[in-house]
N, C-alpha and C. Protein backbone atom coordinates (compact mmCIF):
# COMPACT_ATOMS: atom_id res chain seq x y z
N UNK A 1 -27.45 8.17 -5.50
CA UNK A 1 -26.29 8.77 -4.89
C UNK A 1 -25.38 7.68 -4.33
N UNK A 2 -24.12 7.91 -4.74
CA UNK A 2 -22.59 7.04 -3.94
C UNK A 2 -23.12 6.91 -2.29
N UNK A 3 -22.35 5.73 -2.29
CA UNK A 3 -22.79 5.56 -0.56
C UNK A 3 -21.38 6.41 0.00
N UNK A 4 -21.18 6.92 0.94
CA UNK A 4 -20.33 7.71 1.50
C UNK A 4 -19.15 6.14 1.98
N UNK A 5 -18.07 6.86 1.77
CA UNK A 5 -17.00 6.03 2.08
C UNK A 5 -15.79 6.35 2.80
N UNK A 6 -15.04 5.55 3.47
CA UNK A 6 -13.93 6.08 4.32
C UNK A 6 -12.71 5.73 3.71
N UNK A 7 -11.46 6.56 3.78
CA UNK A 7 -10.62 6.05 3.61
C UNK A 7 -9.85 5.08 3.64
N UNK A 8 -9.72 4.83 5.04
CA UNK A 8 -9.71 3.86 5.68
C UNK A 8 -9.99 2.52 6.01
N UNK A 9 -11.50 2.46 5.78
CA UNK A 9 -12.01 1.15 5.48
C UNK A 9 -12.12 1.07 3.73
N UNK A 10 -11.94 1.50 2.72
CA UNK A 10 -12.29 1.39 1.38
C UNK A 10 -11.28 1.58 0.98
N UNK A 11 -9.90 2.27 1.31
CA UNK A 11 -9.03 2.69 0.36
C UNK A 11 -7.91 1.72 1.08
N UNK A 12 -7.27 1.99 2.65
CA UNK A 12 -6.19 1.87 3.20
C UNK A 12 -6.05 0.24 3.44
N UNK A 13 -7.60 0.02 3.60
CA UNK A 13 -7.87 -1.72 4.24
C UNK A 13 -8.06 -2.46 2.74
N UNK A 14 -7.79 -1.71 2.30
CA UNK A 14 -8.28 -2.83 0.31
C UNK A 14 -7.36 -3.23 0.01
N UNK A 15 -6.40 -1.50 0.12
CA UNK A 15 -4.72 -1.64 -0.71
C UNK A 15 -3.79 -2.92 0.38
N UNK A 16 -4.46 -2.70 1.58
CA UNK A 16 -3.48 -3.70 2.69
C UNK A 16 -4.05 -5.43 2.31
N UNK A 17 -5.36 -5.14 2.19
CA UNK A 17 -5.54 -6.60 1.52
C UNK A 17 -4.76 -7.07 0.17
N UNK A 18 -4.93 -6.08 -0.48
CA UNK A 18 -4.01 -6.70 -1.97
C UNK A 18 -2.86 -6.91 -1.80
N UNK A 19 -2.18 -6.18 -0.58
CA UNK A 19 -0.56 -6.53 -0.59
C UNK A 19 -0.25 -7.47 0.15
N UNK A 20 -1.17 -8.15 0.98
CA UNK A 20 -1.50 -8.96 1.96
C UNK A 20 -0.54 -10.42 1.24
N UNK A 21 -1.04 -10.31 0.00
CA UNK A 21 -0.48 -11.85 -0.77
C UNK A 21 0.96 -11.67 -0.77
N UNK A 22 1.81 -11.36 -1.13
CA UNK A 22 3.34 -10.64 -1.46
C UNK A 22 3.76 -10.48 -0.08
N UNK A 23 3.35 -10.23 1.11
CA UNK A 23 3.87 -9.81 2.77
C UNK A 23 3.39 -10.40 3.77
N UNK A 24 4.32 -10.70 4.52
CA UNK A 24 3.90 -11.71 5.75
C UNK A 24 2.66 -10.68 6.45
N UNK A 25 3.34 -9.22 6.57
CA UNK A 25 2.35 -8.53 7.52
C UNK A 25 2.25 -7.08 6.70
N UNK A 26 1.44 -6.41 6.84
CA UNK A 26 0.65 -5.39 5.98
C UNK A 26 0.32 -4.61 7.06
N UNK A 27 0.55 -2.92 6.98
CA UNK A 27 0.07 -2.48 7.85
C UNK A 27 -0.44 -1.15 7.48
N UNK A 28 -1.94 -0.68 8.02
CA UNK A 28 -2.47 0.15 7.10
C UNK A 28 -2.12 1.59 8.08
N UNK A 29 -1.25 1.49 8.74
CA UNK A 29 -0.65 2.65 9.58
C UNK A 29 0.45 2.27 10.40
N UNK A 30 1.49 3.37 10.08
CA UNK A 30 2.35 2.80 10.68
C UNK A 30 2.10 2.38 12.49
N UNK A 31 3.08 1.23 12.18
CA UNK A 31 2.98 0.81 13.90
C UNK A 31 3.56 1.12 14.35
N UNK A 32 3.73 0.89 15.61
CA UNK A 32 5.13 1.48 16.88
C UNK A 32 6.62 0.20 16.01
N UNK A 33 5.63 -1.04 15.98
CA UNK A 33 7.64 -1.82 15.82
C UNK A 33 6.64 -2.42 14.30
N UNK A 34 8.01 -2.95 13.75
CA UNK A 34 7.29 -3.60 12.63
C UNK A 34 8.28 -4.53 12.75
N UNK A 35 7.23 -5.73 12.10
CA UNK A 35 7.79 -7.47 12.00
C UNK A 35 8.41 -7.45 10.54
N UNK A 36 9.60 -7.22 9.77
CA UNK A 36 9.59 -7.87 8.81
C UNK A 36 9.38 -9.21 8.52
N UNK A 37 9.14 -9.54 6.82
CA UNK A 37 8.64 -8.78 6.11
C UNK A 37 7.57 -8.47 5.96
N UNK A 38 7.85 -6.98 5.59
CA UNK A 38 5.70 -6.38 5.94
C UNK A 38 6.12 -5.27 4.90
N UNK A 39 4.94 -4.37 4.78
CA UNK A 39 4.55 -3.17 3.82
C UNK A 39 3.97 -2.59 4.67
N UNK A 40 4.34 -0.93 4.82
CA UNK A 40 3.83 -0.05 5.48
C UNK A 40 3.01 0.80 4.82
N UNK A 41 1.69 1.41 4.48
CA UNK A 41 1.08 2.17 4.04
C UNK A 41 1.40 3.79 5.05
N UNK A 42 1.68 4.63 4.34
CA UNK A 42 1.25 6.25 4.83
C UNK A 42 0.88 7.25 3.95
N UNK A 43 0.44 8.18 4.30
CA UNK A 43 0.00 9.14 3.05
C UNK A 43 0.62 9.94 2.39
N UNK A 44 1.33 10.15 1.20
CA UNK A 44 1.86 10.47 0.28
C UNK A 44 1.37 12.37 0.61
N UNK A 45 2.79 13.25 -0.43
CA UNK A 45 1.90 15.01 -0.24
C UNK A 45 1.87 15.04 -1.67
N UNK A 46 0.95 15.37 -2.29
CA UNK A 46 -0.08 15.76 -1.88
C UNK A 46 -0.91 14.60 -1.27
N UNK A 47 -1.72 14.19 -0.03
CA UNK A 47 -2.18 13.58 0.41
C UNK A 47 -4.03 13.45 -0.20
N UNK A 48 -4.47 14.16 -0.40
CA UNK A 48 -5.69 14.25 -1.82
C UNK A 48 -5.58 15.16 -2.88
N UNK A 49 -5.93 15.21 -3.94
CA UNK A 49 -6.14 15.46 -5.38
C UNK A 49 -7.56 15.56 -5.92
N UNK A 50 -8.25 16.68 -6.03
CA UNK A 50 -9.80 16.79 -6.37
C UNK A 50 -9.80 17.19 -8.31
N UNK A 51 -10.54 16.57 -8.54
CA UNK A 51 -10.81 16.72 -10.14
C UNK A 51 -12.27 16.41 -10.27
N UNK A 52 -12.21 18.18 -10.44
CA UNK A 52 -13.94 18.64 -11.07
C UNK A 52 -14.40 17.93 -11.81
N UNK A 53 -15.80 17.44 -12.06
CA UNK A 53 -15.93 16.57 -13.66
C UNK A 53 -17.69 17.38 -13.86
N UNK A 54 -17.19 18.38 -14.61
CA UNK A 54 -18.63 19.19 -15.47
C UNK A 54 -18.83 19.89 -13.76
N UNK A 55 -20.36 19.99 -13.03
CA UNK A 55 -20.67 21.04 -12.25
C UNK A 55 -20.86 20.09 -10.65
N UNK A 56 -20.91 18.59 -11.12
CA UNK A 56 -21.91 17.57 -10.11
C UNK A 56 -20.97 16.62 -9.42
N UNK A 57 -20.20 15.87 -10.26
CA UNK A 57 -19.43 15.19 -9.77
C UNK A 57 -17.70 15.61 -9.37
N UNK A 58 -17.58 15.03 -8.71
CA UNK A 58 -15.61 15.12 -7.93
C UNK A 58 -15.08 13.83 -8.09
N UNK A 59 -13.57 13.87 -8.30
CA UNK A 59 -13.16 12.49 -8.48
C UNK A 59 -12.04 13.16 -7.79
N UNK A 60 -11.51 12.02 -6.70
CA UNK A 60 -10.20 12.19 -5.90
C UNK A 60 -8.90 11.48 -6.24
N UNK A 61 -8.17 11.72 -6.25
CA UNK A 61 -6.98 10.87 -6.36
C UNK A 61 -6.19 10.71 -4.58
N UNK A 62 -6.09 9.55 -4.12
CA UNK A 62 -5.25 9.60 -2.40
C UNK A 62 -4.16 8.63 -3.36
N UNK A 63 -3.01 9.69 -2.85
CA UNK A 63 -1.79 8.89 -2.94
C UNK A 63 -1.36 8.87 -1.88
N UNK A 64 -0.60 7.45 -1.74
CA UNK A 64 0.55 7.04 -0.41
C UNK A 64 1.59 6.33 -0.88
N UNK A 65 2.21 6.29 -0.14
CA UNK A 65 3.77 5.75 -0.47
C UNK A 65 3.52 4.04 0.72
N UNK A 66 3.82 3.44 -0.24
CA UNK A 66 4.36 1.94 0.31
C UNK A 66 5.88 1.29 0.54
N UNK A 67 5.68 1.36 1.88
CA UNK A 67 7.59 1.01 1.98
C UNK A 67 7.28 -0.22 2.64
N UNK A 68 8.49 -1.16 1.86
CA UNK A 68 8.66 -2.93 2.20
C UNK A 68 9.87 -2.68 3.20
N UNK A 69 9.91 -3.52 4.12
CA UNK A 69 10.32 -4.21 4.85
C UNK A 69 10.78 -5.53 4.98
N UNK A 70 12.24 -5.31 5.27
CA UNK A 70 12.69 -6.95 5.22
C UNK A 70 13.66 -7.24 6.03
N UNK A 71 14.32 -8.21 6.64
CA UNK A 71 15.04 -8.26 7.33
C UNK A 71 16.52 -8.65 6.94
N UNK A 72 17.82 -7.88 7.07
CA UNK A 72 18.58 -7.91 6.90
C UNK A 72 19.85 -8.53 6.82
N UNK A 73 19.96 -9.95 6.21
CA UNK A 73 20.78 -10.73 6.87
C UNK A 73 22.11 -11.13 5.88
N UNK A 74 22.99 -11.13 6.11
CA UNK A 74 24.22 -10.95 4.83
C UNK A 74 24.80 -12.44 4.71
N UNK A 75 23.37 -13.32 3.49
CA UNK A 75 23.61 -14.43 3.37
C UNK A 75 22.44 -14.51 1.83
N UNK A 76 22.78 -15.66 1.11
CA UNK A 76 22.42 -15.43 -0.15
C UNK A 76 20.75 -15.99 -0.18
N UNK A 77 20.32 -16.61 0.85
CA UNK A 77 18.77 -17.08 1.03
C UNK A 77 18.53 -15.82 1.50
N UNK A 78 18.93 -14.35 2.11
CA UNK A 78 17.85 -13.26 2.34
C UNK A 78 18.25 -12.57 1.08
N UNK A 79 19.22 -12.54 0.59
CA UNK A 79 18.90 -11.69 -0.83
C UNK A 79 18.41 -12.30 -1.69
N UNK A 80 17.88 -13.61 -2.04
CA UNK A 80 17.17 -14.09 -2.55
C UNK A 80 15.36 -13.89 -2.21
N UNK A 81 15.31 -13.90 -0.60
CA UNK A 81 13.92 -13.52 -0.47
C UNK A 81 13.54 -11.86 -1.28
N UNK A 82 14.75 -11.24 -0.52
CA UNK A 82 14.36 -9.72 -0.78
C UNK A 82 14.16 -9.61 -2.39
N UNK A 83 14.80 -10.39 -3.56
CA UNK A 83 14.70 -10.12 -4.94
C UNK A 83 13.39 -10.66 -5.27
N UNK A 84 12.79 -12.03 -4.41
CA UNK A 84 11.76 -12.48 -5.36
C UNK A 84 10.60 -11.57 -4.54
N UNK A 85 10.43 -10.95 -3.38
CA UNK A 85 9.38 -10.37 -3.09
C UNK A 85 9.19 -8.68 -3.66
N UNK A 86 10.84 -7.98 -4.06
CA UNK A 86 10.61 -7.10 -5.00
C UNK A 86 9.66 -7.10 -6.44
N UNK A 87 10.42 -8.46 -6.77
CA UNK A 87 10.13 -8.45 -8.63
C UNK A 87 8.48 -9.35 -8.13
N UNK A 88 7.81 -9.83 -7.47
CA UNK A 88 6.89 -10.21 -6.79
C UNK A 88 5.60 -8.57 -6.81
N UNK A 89 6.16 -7.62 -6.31
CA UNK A 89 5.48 -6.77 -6.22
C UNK A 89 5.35 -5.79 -7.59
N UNK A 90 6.85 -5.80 -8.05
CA UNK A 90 6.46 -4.74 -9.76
C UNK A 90 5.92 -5.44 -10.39
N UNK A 91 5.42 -7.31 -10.31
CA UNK A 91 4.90 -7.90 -11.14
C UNK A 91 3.60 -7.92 -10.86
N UNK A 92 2.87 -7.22 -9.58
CA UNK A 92 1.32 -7.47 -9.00
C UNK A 92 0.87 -6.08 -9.44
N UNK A 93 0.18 -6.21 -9.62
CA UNK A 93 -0.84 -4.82 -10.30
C UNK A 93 -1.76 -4.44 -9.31
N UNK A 94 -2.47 -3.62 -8.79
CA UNK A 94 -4.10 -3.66 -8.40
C UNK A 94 -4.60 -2.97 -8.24
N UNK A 95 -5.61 -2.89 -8.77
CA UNK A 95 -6.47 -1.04 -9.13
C UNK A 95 -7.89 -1.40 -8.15
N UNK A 96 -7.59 -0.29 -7.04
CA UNK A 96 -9.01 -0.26 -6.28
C UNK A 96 -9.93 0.50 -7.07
């Protein structure tokens, strides 16, 4: 039998590690202030997804939405950060 697992520590703290490389700060719930640049994890609706498999097993799907953070400055070195940490992230893959 699967060892029992948390969201939280297996799903929310994995995905914040993988984005960890691409963002100064990663946060696996939103905070009160946020430091750009960072990535905010929250939970997406439907927030779980159950798929029967035969009579024994369940397979879940948790979706969340990841919003980047950056800081706003109207000069061509922050739209340069903000483009390479976009195309930075559609170029990182990572399957927990």
């Amino acid at each position: 039998m699967p060892t029992p697992t948390t969201i939280s520590t297996n799903v929310r703290d994995a995905l914040a590690t993988a984005l960890s490389s691409v963002a100064a700060s990663v946060y696996s719930e939103p905070p009160e202030t946020v430091i750009p640049p960072a990535c905010i994890i929250v939970p997406d609706q439907p927030y779980l997804e159950s798929e029967f498999i035969g009579n024994a097993s369940v397979r879940v799907k948790i979706n969340f939405v990841v919003t980047a953070a950056v800081a706003y400055y109207s000069n061509a070195g922050a739209l340069d950060n903000l483009e390479d940490r976009k195309s930075t992230r559609l170029n990182s893959s990572h399957r927990l």
